[in-house]
C-alpha atoms as a PDB file:
ATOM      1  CA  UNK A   1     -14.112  15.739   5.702  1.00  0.00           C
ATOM      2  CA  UNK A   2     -11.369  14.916   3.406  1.00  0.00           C
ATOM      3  CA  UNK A   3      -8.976  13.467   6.145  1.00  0.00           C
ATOM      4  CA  UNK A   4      -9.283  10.021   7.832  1.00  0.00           C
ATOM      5  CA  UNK A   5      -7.488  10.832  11.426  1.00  0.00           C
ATOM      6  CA  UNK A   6      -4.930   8.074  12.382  1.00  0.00           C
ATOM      7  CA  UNK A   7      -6.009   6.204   8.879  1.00  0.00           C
ATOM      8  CA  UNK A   8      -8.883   4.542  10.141  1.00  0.00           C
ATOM      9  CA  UNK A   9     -11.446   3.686   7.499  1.00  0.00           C
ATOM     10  CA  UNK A  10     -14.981   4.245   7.310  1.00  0.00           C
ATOM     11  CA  UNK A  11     -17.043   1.606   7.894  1.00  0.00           C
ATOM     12  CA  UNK A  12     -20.495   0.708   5.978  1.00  0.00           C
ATOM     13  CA  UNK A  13     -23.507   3.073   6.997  1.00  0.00           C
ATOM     14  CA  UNK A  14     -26.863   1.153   7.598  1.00  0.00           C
ATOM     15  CA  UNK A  15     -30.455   3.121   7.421  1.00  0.00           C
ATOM     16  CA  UNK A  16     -32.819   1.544   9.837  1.00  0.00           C
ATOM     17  CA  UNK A  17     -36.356   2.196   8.268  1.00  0.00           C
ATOM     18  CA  UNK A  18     -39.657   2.696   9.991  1.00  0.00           C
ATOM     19  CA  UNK A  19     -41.377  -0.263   8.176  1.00  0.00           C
ATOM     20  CA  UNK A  20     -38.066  -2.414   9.749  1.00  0.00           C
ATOM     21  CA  UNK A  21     -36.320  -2.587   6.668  1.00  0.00           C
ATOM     22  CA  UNK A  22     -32.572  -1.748   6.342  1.00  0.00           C
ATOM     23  CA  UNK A  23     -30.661   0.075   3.639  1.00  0.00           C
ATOM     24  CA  UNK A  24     -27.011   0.510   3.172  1.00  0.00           C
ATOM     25  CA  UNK A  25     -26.416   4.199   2.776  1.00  0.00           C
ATOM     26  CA  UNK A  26     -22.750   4.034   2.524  1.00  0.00           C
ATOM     27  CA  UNK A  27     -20.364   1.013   1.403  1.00  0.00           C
ATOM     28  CA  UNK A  28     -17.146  -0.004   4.020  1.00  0.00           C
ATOM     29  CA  UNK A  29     -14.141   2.120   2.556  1.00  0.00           C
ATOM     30  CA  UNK A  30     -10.941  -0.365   1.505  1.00  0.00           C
ATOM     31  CA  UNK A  31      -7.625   0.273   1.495  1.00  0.00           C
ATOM     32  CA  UNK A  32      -7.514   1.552  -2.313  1.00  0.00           C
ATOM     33  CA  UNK A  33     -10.081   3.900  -1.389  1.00  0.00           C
ATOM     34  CA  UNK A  34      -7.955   5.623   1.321  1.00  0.00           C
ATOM     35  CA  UNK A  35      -4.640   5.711  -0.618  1.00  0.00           C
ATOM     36  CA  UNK A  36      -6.588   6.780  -4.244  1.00  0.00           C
ATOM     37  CA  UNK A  37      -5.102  10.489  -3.644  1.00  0.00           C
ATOM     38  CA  UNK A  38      -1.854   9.574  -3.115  1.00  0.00           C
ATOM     39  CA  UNK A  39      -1.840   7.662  -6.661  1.00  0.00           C
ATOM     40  CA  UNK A  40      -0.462  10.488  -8.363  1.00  0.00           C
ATOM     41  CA  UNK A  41       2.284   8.622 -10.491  1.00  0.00           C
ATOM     42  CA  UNK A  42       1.070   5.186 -11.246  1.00  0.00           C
ATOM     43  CA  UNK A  43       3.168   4.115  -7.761  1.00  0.00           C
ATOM     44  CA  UNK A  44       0.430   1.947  -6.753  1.00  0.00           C
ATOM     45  CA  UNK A  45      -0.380   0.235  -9.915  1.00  0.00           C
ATOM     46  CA  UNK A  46       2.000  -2.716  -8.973  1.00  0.00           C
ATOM     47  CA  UNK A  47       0.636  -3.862  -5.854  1.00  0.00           C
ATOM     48  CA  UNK A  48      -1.957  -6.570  -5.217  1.00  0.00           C
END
């Protein structure tokens, strides 16, 4: 889905292999990744 309900962000996805091994299937989201639509006219550019 394209919406994060009450802004909560996705944590990092871990594959549990067979053989024991594990294997990040999807990185933890950050706060620039949740607010990269909304970066439609360079507001966002100035914080850090």
């Amino acid at each position: 889905m394209g919406y994060n309900y009450n802004g909560k962000l996705k944590s990092a996805e871990l594959l549990l292999k067979e053989d024991g091994s594990v294997e990040m299937i999807r990185r933890a989201e950050t706060p620039e990744d949740y607010f990269a639509t909304f970066d439609f006219c360079d507001i966002l550019k100035n914080i850090d």
